[in-house]
PDB file of N, CA and C in Angstrom:
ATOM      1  N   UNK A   1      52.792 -10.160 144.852  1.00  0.00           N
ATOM      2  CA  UNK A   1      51.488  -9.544 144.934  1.00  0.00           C
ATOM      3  C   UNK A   1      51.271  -9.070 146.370  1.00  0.00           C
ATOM      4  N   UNK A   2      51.024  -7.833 146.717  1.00  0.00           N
ATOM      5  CA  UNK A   2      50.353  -7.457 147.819  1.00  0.00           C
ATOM      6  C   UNK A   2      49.373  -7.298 148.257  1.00  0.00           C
ATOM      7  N   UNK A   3      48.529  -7.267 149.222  1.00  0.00           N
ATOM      8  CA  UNK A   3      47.519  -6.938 149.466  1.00  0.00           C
ATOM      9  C   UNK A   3      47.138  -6.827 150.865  1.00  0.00           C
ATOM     10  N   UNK A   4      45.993  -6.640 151.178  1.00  0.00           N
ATOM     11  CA  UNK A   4      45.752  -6.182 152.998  1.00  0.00           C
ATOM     12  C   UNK A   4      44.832  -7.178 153.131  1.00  0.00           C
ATOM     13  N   UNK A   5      44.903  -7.005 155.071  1.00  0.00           N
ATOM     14  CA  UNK A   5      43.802  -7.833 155.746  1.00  0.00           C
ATOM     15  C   UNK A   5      43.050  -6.929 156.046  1.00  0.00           C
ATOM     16  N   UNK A   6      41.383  -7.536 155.740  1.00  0.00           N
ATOM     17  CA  UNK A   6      40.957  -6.512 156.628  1.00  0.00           C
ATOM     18  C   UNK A   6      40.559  -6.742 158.182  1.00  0.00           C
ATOM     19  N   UNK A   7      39.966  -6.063 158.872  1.00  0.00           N
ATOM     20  CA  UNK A   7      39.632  -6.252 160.237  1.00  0.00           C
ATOM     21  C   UNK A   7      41.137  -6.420 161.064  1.00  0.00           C
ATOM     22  N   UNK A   8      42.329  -5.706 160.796  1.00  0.00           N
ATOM     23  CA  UNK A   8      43.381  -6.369 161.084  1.00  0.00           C
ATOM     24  C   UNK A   8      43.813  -4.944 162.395  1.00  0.00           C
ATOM     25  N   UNK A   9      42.861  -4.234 162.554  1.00  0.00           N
ATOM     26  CA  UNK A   9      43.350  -2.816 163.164  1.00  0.00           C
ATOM     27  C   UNK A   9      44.084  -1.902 162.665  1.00  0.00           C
ATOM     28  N   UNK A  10      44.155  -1.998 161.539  1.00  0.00           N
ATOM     29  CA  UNK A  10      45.070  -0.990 161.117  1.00  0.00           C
ATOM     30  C   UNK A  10      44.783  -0.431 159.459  1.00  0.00           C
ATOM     31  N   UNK A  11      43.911   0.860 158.964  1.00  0.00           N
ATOM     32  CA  UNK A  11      43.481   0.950 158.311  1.00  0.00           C
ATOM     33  C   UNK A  11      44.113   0.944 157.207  1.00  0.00           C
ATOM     34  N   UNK A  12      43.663   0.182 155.630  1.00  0.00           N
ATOM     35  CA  UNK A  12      44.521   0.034 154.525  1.00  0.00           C
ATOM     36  C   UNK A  12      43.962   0.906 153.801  1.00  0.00           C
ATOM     37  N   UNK A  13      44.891   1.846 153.369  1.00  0.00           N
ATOM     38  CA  UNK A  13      44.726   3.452 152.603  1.00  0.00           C
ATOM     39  C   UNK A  13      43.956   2.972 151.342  1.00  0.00           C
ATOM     40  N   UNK A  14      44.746   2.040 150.555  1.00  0.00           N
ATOM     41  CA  UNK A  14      43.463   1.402 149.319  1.00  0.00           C
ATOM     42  C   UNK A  14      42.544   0.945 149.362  1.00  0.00           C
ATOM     43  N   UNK A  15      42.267   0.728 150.755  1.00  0.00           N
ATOM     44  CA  UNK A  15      41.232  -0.450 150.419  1.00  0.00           C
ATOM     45  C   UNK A  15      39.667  -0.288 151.225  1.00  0.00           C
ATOM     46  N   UNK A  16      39.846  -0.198 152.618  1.00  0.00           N
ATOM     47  CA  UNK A  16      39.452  -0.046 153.701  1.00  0.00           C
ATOM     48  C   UNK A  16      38.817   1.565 154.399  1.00  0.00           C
ATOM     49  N   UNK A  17      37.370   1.733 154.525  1.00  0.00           N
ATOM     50  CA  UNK A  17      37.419   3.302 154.876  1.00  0.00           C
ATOM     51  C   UNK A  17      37.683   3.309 156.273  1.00  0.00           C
ATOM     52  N   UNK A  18      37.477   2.134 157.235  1.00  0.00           N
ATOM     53  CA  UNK A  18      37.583   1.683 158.570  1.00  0.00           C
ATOM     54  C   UNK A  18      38.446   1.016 158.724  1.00  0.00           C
ATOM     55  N   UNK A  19      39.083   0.271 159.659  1.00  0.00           N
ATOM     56  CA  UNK A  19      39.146  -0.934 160.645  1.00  0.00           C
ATOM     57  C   UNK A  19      39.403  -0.915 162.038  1.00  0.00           C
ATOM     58  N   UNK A  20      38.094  -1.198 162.565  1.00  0.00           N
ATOM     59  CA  UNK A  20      38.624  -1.737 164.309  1.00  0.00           C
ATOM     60  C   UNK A  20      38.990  -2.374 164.687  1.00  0.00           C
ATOM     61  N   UNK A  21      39.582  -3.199 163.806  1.00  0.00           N
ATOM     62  CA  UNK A  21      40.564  -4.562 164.419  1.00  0.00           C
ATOM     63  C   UNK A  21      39.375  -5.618 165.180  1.00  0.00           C
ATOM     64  N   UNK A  22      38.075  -5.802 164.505  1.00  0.00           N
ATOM     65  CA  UNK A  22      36.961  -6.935 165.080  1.00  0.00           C
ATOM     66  C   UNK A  22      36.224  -7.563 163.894  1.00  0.00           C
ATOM     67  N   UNK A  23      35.821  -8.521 164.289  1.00  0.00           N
ATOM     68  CA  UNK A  23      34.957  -9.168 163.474  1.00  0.00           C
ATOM     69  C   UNK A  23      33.398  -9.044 163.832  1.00  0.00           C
ATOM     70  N   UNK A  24      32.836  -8.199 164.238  1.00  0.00           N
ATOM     71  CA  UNK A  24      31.795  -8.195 164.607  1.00  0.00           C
ATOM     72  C   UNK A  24      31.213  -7.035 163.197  1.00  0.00           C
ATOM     73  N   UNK A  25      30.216  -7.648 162.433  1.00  0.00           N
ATOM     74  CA  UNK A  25      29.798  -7.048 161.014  1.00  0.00           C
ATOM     75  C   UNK A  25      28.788  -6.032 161.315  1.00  0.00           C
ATOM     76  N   UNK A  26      28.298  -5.575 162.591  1.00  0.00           N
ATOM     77  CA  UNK A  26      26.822  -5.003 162.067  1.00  0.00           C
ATOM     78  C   UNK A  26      26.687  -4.180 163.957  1.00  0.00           C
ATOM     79  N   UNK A  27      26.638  -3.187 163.536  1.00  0.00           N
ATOM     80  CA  UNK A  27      26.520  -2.575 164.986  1.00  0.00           C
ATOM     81  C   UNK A  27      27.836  -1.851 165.832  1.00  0.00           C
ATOM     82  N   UNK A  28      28.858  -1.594 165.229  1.00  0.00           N
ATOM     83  CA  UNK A  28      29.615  -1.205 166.138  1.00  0.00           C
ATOM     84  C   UNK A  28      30.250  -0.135 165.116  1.00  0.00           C
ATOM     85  N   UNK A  29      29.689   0.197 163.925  1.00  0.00           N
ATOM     86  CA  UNK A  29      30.336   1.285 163.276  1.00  0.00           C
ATOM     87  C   UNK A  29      30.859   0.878 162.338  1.00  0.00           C
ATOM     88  N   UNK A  30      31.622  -0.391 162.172  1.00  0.00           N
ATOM     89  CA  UNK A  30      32.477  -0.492 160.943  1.00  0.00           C
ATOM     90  C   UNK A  30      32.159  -1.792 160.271  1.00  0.00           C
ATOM     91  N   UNK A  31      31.787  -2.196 159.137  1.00  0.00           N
ATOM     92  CA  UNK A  31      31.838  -3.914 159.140  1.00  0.00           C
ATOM     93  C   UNK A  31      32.793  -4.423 158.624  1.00  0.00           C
ATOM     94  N   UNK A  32      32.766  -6.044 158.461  1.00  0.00           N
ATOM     95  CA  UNK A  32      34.076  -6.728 158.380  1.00  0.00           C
ATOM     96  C   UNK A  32      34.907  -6.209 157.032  1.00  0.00           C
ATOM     97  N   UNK A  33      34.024  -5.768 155.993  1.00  0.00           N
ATOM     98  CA  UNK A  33      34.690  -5.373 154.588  1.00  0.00           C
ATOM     99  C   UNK A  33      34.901  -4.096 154.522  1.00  0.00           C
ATOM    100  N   UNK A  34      35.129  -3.218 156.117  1.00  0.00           N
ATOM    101  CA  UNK A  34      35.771  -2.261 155.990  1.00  0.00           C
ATOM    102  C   UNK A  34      35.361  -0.769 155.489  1.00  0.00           C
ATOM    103  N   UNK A  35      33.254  -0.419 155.446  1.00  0.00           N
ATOM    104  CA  UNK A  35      32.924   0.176 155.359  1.00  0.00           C
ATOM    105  C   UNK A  35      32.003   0.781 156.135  1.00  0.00           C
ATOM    106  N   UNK A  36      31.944   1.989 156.570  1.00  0.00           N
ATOM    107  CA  UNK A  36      31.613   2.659 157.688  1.00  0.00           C
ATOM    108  C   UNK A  36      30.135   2.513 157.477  1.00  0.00           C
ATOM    109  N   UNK A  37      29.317   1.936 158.579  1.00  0.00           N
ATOM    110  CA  UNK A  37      28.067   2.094 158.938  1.00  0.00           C
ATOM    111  C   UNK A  37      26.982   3.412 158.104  1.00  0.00           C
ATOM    112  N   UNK A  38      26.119   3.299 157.955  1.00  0.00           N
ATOM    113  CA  UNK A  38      25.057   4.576 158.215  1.00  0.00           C
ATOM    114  C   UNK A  38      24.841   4.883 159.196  1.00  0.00           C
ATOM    115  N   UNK A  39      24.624   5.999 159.653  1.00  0.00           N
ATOM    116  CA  UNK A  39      24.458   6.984 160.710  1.00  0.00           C
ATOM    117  C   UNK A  39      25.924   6.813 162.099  1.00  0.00           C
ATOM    118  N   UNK A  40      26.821   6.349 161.733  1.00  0.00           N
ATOM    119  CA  UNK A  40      28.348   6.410 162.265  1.00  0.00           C
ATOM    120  C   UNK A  40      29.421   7.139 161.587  1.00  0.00           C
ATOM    121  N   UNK A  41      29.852   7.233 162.361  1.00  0.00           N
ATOM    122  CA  UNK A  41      31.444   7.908 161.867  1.00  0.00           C
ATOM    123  C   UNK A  41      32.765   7.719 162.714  1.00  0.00           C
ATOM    124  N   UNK A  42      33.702   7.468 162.060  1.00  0.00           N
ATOM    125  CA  UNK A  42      35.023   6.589 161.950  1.00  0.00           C
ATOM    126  C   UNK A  42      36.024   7.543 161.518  1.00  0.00           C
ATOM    127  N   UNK A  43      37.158   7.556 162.455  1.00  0.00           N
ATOM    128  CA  UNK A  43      38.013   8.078 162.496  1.00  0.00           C
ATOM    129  C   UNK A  43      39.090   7.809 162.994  1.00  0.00           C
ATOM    130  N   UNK A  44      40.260   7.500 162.526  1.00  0.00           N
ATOM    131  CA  UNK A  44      41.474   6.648 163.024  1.00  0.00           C
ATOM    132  C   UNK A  44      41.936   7.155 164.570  1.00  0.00           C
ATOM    133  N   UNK A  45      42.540   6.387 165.479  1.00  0.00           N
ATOM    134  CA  UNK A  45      43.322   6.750 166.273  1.00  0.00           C
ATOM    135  C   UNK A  45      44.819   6.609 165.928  1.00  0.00           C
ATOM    136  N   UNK A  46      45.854   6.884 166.849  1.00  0.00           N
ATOM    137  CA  UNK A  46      47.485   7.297 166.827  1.00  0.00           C
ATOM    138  C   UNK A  46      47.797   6.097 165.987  1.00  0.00           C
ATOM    139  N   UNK A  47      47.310   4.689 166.294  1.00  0.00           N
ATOM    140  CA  UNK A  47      47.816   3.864 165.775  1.00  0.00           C
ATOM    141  C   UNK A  47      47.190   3.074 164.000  1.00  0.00           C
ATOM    142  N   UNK A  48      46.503   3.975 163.937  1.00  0.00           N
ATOM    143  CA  UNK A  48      45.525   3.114 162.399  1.00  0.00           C
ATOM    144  C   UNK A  48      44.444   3.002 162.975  1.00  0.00           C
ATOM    145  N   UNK A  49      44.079   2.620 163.748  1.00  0.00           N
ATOM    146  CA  UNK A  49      42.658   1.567 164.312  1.00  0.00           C
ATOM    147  C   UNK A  49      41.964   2.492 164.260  1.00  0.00           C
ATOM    148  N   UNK A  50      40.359   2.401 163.696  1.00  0.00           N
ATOM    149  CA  UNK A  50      39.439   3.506 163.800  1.00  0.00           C
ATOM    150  C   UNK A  50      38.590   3.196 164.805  1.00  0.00           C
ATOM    151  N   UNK A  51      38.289   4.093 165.420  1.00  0.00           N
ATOM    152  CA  UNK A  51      37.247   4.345 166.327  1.00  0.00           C
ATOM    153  C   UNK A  51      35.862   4.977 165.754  1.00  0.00           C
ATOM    154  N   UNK A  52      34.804   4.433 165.883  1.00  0.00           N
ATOM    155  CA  UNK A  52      33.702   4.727 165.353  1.00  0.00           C
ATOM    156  C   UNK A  52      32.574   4.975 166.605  1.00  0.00           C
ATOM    157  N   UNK A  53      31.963   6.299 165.807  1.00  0.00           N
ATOM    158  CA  UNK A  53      31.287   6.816 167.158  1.00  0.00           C
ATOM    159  C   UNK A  53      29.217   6.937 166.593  1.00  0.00           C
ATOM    160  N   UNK A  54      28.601   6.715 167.101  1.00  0.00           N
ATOM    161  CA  UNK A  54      27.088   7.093 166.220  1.00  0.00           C
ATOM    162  C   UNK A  54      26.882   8.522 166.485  1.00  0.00           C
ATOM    163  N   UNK A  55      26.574   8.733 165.522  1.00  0.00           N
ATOM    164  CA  UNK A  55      26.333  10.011 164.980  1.00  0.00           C
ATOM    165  C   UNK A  55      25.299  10.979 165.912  1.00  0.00           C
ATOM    166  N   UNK A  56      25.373  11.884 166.885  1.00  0.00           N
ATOM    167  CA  UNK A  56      24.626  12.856 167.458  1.00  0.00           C
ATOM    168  C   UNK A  56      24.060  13.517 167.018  1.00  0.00           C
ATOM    169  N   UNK A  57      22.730  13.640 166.893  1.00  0.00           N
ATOM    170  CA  UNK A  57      22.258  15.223 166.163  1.00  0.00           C
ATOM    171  C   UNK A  57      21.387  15.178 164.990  1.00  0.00           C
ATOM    172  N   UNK A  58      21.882  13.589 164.558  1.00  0.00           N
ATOM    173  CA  UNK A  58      20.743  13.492 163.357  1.00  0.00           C
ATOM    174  C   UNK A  58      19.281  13.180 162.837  1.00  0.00           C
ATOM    175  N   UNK A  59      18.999  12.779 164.766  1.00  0.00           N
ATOM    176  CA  UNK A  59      17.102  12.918 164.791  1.00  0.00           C
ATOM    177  C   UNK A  59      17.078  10.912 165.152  1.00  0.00           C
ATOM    178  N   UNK A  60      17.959  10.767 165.087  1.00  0.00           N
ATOM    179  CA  UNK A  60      17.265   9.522 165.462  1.00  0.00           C
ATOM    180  C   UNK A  60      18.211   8.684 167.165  1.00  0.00           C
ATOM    181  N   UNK A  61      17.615   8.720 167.694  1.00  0.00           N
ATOM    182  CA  UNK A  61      18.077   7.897 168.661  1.00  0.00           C
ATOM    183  C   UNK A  61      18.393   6.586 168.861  1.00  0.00           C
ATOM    184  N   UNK A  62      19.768   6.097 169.457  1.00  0.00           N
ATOM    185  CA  UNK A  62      19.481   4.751 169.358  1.00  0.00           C
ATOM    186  C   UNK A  62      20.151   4.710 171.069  1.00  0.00           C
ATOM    187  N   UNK A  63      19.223   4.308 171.930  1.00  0.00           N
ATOM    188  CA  UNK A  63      19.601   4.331 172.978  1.00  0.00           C
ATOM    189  C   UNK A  63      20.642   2.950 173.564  1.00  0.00           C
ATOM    190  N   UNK A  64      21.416   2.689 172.879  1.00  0.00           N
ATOM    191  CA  UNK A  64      22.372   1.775 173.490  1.00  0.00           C
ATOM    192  C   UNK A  64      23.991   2.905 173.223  1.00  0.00           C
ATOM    193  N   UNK A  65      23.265   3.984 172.680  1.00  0.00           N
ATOM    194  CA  UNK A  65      24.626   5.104 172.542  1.00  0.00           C
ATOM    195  C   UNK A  65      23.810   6.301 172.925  1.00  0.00           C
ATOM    196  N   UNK A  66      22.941   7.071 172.708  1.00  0.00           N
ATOM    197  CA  UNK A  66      22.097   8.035 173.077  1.00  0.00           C
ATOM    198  C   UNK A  66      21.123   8.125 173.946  1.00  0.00           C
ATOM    199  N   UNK A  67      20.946   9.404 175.027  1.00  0.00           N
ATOM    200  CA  UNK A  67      20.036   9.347 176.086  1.00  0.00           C
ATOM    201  C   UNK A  67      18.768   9.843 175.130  1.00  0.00           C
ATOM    202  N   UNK A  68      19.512  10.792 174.016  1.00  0.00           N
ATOM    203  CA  UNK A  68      18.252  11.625 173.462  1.00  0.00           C
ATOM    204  C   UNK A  68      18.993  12.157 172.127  1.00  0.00           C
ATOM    205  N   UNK A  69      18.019  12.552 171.432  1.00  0.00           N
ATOM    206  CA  UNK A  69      18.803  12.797 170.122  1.00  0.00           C
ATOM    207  C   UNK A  69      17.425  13.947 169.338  1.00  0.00           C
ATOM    208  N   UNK A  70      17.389  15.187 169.548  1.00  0.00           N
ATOM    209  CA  UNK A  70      16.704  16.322 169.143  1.00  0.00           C
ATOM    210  C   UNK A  70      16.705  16.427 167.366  1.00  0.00           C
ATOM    211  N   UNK A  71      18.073  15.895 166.668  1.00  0.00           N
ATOM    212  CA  UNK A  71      18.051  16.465 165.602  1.00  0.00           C
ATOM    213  C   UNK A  71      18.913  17.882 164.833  1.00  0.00           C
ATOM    214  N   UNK A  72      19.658  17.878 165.893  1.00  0.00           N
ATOM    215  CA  UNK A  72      20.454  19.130 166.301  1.00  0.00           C
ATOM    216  C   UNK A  72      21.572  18.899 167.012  1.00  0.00           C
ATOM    217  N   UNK A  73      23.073  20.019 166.930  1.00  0.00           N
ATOM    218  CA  UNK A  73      23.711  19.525 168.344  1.00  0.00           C
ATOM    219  C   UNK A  73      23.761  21.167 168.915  1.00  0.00           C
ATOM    220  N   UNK A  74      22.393  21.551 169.106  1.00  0.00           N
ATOM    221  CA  UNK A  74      22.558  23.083 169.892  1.00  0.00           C
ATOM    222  C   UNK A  74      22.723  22.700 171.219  1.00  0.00           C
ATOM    223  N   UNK A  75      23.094  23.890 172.095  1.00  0.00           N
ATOM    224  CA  UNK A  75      23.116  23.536 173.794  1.00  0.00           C
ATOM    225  C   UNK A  75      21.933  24.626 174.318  1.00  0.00           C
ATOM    226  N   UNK A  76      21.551  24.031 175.118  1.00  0.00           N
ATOM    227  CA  UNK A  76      20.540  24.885 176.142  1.00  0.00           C
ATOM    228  C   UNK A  76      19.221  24.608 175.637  1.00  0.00           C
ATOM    229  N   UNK A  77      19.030  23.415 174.735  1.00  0.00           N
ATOM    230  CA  UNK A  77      17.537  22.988 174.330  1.00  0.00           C
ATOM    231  C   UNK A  77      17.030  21.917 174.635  1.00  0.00           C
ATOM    232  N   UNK A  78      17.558  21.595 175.634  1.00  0.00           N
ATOM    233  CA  UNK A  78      17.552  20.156 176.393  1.00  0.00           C
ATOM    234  C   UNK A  78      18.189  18.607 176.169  1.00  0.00           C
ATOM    235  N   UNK A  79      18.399  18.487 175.096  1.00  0.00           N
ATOM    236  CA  UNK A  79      19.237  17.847 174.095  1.00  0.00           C
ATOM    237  C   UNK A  79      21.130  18.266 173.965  1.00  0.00           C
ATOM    238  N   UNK A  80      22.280  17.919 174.612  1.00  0.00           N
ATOM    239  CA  UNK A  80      23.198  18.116 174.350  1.00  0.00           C
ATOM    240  C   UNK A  80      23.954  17.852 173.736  1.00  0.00           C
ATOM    241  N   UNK A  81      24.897  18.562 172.705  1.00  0.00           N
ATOM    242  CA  UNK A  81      25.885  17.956 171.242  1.00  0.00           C
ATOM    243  C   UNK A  81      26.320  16.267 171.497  1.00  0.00           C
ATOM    244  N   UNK A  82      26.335  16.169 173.099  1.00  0.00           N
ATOM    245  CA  UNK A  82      26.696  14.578 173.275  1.00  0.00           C
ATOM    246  C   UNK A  82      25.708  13.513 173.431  1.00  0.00           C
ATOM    247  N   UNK A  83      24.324  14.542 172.968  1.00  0.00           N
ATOM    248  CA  UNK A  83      23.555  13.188 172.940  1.00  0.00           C
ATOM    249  C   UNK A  83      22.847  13.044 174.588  1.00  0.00           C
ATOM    250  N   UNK A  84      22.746  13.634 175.758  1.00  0.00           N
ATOM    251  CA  UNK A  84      22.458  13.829 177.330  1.00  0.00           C
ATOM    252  C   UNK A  84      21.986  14.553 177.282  1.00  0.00           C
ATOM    253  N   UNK A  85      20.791  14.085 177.693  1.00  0.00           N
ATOM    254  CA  UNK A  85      19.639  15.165 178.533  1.00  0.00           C
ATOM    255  C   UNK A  85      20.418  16.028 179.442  1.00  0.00           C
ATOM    256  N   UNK A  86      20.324  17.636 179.361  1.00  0.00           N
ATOM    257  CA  UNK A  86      20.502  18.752 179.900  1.00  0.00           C
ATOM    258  C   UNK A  86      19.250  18.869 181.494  1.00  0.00           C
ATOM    259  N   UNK A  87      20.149  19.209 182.236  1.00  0.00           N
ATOM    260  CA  UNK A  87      19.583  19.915 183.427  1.00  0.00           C
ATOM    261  C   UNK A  87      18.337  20.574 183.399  1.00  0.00           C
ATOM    262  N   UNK A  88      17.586  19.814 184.023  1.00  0.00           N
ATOM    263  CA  UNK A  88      15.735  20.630 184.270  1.00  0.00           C
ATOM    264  C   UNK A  88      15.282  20.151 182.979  1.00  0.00           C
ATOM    265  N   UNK A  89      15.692  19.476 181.728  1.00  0.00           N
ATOM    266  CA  UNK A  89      14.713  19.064 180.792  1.00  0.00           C
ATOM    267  C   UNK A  89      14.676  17.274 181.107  1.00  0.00           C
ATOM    268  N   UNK A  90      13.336  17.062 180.600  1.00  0.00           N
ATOM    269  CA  UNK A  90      13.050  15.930 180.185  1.00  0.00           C
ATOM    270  C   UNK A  90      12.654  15.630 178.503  1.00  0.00           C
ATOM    271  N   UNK A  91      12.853  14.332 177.723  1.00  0.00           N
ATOM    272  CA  UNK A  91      13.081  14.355 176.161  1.00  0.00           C
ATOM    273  C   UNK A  91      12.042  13.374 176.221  1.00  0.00           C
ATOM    274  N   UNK A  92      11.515  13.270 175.005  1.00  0.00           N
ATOM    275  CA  UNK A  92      10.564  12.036 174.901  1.00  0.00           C
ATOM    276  C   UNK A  92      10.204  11.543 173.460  1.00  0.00           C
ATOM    277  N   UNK A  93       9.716  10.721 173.364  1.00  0.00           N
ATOM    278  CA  UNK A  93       9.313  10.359 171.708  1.00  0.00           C
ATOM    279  C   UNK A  93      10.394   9.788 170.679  1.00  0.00           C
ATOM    280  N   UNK A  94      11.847   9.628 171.142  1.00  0.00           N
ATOM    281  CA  UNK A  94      13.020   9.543 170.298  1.00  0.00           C
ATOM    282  C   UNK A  94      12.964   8.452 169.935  1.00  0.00           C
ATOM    283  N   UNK A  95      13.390   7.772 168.801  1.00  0.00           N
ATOM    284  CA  UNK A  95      13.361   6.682 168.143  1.00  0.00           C
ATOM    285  C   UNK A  95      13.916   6.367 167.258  1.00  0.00           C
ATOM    286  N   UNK A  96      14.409   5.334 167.094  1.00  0.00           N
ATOM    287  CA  UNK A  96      15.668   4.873 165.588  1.00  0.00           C
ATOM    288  C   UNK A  96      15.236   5.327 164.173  1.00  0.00           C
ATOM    289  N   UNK A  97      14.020   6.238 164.155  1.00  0.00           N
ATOM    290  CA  UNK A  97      13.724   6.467 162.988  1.00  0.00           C
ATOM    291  C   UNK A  97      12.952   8.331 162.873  1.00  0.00           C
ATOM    292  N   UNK A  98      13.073   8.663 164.605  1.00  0.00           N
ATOM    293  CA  UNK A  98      12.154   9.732 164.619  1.00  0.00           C
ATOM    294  C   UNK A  98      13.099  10.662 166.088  1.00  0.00           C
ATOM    295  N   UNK A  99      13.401  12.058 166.026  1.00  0.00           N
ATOM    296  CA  UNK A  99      14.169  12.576 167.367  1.00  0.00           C
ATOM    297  C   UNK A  99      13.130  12.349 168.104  1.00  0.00           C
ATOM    298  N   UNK A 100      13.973  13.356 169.304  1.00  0.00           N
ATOM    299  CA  UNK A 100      13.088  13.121 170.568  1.00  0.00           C
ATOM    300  C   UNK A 100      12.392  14.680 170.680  1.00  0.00           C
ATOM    301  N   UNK A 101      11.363  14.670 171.481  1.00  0.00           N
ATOM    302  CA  UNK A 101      10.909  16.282 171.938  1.00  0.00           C
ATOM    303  C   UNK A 101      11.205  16.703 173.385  1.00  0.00           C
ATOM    304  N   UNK A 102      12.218  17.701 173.198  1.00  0.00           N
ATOM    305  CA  UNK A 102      12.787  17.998 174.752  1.00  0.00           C
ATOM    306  C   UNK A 102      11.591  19.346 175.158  1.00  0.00           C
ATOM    307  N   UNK A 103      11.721  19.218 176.265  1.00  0.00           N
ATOM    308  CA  UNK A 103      10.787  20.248 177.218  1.00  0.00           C
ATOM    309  C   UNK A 103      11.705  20.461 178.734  1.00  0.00           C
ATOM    310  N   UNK A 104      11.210  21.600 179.065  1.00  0.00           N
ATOM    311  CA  UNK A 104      11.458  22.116 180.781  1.00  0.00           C
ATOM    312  C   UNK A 104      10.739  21.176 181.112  1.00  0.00           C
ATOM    313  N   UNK A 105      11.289  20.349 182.683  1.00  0.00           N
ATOM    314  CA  UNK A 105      10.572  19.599 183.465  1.00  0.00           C
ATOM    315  C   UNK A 105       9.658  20.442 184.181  1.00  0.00           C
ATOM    316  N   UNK A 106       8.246  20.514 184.583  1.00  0.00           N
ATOM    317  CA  UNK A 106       7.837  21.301 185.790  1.00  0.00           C
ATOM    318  C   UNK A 106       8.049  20.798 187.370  1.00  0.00           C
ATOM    319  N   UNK A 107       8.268  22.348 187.787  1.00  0.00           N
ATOM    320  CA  UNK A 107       8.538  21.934 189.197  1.00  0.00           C
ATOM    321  C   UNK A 107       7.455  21.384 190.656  1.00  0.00           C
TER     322      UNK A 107
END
């Protein structure tokens, strides 16, 4: 009989949509049974191991990964595809459940 580990770093094609090779269940993108978070996304590196990144753009901020999060990944609206406040704007209002509102800073 075969079968896989999970959390073992190395993703099992049957079984597993993730693995980062951790046991940590809740917050880092992937949990222990090997299914990708809401609002993350997971994508293997060279070796199996997925790397999981939170999601930019989808209106909600979670500032332990995002400076700002518009809802969008346009450039030049103060809000950048990576999630960083752009040059001369300031963002405000963003929240794990609501984006942020970017504006020109005044001088």
């Amino acid at each position: 009989v075969c079968s896989y580990t999970h959390m073992d770093g190395v993703r099992a094609i049957n079984g597993e949509l993730c693995d980062d090779g951790n046991n940590v269940d809740a917050g880092d993108g992937c949990t222990n049974s090997g299914t990708i978070e809401p609002d993350w996304s997971c994508s293997d590196n060279m070796l199996g191991k997925s790397v999981c990144r939170w999601i930019c753009g989808n209106g909600k901020r979670d500032a332990a990964f995002e400076r700002c999060d518009d809802a969008n990944n346009d450039a030049g609206d103060g809000c950048s595809a990576e999630c960083i406040v752009e040059d001369k704007y300031q963002c405000i209002g963003g929240t794990v459940q609501s984006p942020d509102s970017c504006y020109v800073q005044p001088v």
